[in-house]
C-alpha atoms as a PDB file:
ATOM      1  CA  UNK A   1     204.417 155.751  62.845  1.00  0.00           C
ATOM      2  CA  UNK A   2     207.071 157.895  64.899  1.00  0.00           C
ATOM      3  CA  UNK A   3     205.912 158.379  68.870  1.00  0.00           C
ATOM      4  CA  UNK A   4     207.307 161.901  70.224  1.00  0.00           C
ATOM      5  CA  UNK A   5     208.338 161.024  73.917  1.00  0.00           C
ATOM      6  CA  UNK A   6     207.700 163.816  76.440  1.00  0.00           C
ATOM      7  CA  UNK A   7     211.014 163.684  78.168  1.00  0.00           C
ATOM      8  CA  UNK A   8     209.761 166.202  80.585  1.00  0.00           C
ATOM      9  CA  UNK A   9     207.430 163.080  81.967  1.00  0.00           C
ATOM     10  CA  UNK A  10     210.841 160.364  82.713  1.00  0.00           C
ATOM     11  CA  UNK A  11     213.025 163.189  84.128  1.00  0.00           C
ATOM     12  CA  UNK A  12     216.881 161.615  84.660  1.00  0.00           C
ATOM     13  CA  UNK A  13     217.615 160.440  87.640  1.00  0.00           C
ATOM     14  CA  UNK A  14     221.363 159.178  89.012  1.00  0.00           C
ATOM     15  CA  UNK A  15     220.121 157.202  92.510  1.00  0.00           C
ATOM     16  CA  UNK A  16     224.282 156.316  93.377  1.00  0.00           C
ATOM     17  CA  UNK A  17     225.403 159.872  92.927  1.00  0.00           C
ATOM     18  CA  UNK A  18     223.940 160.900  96.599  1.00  0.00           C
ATOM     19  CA  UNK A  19     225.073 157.624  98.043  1.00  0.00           C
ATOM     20  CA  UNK A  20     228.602 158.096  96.502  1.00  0.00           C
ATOM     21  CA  UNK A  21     228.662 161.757  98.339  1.00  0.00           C
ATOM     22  CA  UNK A  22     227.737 160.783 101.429  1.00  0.00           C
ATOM     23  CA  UNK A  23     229.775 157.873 101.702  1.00  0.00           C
ATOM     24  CA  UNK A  24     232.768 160.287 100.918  1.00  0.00           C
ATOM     25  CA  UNK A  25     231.863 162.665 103.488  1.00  0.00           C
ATOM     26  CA  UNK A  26     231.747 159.698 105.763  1.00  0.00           C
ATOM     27  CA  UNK A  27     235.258 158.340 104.828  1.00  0.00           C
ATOM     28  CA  UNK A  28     236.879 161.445 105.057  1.00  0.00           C
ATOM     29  CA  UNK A  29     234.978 161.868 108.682  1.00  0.00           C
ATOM     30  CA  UNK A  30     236.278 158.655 110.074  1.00  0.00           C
ATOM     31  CA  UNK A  31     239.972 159.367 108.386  1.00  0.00           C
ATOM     32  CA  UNK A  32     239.652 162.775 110.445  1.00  0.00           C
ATOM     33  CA  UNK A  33     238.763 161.178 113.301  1.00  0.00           C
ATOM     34  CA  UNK A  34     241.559 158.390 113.288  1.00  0.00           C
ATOM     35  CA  UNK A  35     244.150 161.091 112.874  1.00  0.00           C
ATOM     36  CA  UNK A  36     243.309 163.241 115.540  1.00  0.00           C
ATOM     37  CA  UNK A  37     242.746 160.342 117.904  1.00  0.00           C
ATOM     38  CA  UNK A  38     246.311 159.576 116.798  1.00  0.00           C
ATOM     39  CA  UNK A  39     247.563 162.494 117.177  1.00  0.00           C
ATOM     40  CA  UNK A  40     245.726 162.980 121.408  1.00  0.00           C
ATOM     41  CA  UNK A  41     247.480 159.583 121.644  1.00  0.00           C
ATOM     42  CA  UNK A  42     250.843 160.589 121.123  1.00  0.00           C
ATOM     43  CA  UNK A  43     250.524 164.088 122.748  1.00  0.00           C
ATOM     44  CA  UNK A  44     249.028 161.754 126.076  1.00  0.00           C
ATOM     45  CA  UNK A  45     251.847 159.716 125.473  1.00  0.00           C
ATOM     46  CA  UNK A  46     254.795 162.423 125.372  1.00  0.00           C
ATOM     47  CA  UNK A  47     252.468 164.286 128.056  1.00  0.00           C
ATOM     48  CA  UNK A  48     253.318 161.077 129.866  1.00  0.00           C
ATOM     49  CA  UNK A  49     257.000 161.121 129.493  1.00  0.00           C
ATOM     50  CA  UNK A  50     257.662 164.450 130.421  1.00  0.00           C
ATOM     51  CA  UNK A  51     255.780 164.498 133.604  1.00  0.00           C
ATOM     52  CA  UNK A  52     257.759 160.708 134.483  1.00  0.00           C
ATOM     53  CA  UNK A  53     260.967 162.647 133.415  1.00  0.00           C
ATOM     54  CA  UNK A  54     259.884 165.758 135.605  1.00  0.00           C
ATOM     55  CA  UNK A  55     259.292 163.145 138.411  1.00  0.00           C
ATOM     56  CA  UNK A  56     262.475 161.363 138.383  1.00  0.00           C
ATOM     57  CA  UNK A  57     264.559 164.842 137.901  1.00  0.00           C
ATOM     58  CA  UNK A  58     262.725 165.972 141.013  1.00  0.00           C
ATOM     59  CA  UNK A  59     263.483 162.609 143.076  1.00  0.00           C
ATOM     60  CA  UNK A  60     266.742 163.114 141.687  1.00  0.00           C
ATOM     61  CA  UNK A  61     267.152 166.992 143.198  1.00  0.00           C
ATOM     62  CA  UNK A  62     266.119 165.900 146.184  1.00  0.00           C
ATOM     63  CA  UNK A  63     268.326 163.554 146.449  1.00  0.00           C
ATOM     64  CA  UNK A  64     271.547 165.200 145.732  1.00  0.00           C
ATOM     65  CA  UNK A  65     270.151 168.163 147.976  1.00  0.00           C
ATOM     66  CA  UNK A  66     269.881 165.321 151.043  1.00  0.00           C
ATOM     67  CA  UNK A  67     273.418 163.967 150.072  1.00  0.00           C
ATOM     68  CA  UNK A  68     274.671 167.620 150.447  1.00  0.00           C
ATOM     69  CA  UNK A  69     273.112 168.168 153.735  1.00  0.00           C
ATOM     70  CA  UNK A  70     274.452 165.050 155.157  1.00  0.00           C
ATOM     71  CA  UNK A  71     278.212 166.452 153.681  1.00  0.00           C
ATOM     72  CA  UNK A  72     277.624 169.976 155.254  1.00  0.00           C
ATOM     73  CA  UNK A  73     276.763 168.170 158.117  1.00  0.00           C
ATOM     74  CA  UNK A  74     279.667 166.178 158.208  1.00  0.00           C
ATOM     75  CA  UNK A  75     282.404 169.321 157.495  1.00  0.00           C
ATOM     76  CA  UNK A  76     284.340 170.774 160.763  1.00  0.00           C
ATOM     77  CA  UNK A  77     283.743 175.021 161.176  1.00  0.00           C
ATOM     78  CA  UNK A  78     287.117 175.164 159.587  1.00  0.00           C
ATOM     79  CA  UNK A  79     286.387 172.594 156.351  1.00  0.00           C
ATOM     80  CA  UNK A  80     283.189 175.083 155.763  1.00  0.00           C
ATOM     81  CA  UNK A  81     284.726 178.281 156.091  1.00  0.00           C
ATOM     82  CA  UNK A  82     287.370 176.858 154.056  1.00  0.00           C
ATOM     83  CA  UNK A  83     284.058 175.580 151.254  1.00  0.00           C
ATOM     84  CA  UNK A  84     283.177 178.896 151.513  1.00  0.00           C
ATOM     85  CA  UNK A  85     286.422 180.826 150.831  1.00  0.00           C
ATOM     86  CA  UNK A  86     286.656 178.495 147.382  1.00  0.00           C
ATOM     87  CA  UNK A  87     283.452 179.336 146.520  1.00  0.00           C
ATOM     88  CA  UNK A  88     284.308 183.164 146.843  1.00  0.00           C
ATOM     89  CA  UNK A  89     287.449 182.278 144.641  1.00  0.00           C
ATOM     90  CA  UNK A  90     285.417 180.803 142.107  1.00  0.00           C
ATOM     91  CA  UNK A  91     283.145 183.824 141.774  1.00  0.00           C
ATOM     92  CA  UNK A  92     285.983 186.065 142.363  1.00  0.00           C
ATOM     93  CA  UNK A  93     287.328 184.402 138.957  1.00  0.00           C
ATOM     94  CA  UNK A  94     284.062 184.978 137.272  1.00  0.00           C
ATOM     95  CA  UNK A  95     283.879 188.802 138.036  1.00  0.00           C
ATOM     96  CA  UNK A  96     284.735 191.373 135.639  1.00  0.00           C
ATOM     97  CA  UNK A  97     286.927 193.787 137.422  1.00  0.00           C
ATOM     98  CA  UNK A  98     287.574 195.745 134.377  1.00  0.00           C
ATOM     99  CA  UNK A  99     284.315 196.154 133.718  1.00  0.00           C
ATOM    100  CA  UNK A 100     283.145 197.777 137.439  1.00  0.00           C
ATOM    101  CA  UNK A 101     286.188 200.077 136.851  1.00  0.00           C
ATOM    102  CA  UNK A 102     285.226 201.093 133.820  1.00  0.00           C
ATOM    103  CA  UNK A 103     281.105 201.350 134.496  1.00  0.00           C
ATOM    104  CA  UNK A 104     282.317 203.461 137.782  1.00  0.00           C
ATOM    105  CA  UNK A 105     283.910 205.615 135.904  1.00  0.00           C
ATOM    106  CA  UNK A 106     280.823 206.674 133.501  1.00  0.00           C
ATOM    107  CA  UNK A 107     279.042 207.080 136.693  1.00  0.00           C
ATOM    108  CA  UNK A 108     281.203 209.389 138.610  1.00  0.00           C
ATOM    109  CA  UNK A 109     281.431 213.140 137.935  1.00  0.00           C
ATOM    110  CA  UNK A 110     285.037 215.317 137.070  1.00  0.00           C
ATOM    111  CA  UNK A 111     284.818 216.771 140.727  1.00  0.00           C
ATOM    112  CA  UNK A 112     284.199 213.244 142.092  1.00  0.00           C
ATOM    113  CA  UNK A 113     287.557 210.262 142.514  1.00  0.00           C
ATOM    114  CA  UNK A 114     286.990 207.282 144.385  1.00  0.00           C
ATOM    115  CA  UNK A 115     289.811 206.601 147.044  1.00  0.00           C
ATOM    116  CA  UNK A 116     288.918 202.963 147.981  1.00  0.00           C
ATOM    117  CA  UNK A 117     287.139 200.269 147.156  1.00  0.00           C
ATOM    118  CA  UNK A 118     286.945 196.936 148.481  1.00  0.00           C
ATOM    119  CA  UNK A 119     284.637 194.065 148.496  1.00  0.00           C
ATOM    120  CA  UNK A 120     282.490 192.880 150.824  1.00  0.00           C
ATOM    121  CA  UNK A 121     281.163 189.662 149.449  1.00  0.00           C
ATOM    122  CA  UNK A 122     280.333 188.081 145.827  1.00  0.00           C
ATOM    123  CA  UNK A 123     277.621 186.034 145.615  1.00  0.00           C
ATOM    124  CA  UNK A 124     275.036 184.326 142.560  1.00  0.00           C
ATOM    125  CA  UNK A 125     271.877 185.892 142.593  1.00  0.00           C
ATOM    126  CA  UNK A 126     270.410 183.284 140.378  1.00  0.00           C
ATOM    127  CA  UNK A 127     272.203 183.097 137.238  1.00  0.00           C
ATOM    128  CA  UNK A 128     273.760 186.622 137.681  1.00  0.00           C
ATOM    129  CA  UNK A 129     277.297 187.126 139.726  1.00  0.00           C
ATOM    130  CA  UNK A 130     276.637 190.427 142.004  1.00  0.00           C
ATOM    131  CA  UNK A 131     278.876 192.096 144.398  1.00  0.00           C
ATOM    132  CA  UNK A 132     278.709 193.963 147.378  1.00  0.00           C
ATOM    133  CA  UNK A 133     281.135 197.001 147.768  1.00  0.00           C
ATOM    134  CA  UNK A 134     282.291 199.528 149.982  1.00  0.00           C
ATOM    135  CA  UNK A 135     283.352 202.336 147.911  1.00  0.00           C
ATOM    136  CA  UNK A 136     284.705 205.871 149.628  1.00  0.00           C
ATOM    137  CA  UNK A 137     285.133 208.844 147.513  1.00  0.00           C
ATOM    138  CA  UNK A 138     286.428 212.005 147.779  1.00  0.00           C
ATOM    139  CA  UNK A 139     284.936 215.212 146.885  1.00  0.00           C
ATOM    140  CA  UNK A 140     284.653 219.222 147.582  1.00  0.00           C
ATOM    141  CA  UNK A 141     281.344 218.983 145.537  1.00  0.00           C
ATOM    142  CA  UNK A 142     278.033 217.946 147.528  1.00  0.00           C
ATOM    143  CA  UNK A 143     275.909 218.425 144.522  1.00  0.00           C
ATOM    144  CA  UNK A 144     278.312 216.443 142.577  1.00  0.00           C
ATOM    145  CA  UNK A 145     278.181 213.605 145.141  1.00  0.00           C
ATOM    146  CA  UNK A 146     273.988 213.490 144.951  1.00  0.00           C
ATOM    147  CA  UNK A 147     274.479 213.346 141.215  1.00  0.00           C
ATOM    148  CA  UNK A 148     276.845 210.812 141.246  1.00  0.00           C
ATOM    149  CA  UNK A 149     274.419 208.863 143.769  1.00  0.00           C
ATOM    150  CA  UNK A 150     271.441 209.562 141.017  1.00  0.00           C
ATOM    151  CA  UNK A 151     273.429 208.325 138.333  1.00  0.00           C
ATOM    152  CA  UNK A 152     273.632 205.184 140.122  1.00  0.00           C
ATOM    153  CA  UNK A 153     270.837 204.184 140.919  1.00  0.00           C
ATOM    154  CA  UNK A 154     269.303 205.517 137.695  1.00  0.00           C
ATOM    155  CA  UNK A 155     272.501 203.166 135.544  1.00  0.00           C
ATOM    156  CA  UNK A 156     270.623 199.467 136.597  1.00  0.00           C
ATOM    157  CA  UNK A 157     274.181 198.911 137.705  1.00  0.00           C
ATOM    158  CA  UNK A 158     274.506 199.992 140.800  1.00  0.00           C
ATOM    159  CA  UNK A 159     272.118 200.427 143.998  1.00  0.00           C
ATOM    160  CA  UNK A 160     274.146 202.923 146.114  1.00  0.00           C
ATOM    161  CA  UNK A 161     273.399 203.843 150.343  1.00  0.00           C
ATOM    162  CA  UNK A 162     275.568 206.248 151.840  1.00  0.00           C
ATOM    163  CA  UNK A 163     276.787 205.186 154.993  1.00  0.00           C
ATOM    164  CA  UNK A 164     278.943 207.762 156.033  1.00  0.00           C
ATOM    165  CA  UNK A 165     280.706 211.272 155.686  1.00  0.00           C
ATOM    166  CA  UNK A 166     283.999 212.643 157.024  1.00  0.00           C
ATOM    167  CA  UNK A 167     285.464 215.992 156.469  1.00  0.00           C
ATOM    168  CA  UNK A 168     289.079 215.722 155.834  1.00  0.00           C
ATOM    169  CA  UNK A 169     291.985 218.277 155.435  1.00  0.00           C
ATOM    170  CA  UNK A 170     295.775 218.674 154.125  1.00  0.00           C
ATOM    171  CA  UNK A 171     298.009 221.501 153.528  1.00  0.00           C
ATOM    172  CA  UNK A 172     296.348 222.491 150.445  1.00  0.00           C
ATOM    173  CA  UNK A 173     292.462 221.935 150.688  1.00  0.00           C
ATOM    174  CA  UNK A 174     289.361 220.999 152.598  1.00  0.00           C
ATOM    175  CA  UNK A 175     287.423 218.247 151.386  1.00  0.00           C
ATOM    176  CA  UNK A 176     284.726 215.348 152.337  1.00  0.00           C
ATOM    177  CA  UNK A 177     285.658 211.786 152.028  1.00  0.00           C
ATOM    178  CA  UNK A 178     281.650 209.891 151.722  1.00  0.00           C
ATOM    179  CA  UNK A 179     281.366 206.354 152.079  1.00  0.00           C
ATOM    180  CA  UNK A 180     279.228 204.197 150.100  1.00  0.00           C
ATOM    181  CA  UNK A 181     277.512 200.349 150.444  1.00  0.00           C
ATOM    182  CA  UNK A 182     277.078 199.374 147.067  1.00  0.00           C
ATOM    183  CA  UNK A 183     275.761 196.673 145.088  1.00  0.00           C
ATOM    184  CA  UNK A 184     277.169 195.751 141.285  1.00  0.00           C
ATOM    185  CA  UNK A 185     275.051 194.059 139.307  1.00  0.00           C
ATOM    186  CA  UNK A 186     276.869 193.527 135.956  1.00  0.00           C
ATOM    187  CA  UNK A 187     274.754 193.094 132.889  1.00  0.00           C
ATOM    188  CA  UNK A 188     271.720 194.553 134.473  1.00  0.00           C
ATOM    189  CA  UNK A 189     271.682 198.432 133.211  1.00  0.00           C
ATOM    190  CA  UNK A 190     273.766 200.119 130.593  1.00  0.00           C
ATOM    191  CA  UNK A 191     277.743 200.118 130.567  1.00  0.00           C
ATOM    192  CA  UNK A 192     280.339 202.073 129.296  1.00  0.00           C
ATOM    193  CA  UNK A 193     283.187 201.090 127.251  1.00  0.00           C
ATOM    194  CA  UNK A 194     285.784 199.523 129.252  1.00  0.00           C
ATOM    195  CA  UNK A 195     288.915 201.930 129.334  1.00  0.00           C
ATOM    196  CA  UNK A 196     292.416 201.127 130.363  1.00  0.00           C
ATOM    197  CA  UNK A 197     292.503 199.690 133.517  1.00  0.00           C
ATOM    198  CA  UNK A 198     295.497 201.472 133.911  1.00  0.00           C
ATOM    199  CA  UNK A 199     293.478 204.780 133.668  1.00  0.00           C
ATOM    200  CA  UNK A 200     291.027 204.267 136.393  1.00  0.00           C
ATOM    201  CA  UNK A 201     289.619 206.566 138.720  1.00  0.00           C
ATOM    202  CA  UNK A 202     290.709 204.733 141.435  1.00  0.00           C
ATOM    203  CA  UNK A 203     294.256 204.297 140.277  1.00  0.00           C
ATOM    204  CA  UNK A 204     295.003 208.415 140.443  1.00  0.00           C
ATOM    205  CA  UNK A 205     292.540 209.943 142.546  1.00  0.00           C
ATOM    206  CA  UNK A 206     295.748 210.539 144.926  1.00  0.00           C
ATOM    207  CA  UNK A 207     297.445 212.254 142.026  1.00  0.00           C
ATOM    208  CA  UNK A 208     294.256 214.841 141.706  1.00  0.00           C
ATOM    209  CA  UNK A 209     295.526 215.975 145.470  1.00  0.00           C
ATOM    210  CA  UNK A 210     291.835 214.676 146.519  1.00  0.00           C
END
């Protein structure tokens, strides 16, 4: 006698399967979590060393700055003019002459020739060597003179105050020497090409009877 079984009645049924998944999920949850408290660890850890390394650096600062008071303090007028003048020297060195010369010259218009320039002071303005000028030039041109003052403030190289005016005259013409405070600021604004030094505006504004 063959018996039909209903399998319909003893359906198939896997109890580990469920217990396999969620132990899975939980392994891979607890390796998660071990890696990423790991990983806080270490970042608290370097977090750690920096700020100590910050600390010390800072200690450090302030002790070298209290070490150079106590030598300023100790230098005669004369030693700190004289710590002064080399540090002039030293940024002096560091100055690109060529390049004012040459950035002066794309500022300055055909009817415009500087007669003098000489420097005030040179000093570090953080990382950036600037310079303070006093530049006279010589012109029969007043427009040409307030664009040659637009064209340097507008260059990011220059930041130009006229200080003074004095009309001049020689055998041949009339003209108005204008004095200028300047400050350079090298690498700020856009240069020109440096030409020969040799051909300078400065070098033959004599020559132009000017």
């Amino acid at each position: 006698m063959i018996t039909k079984l209903n399998l319909a009645t003893y359906p198939f049924r896997n109890r580990k399967l469920p217990y396999l998944l969620a132990g899975l999920v939980i392994m891979v949850g607890l390796l998660t979590g071990v890696f990423s408290l790991y990983r806080l660890n270490e970042n608290r850890k370097r977090n750690e060393l920096l700020t100590r390394a910050i600390e010390e650096r800072k200690e450090e600062i302030q002790r070298l700055k209290g070490e150079g008071e106590k030598v300023q303090q100790m230098l005669t007028p004369d030693q700190r003019q004289m710590l002064v003048a080399s540090h002039k020297l030293v940024a002096n060195k560091r100055f690109g002459w060529s390049r004012l010369f040459a950035d002066l010259e794309a500022v300055l218009p055909n009817s415009v020739s500087a007669s003098r320039i000489s420097v005030v002071n040179i000093f570090q303005d953080g990382q950036r060597t600037r310079a303070e000028l006093e530049i006279s030039v010589k012109s029969r041109d007043y427009a040409a003179v307030m664009s040659m003052i637009e064209n340097m403030n507008n260059s990011g190289l220059f930041n130009a105050e006229l200080r003074g005016q004095d009309l001049q005259s020689n055998e041949r013409i009339t003209f108005t020497e204008y004095t200028f405070r300047i400050i350079y600021s090298p690498g700020y604004g856009y240069s020109a090409d440096p030409p020969d030094v040799a051909q300078a505006r400065p070098a033959n504004s004599e020559e132009n009877g000017q």
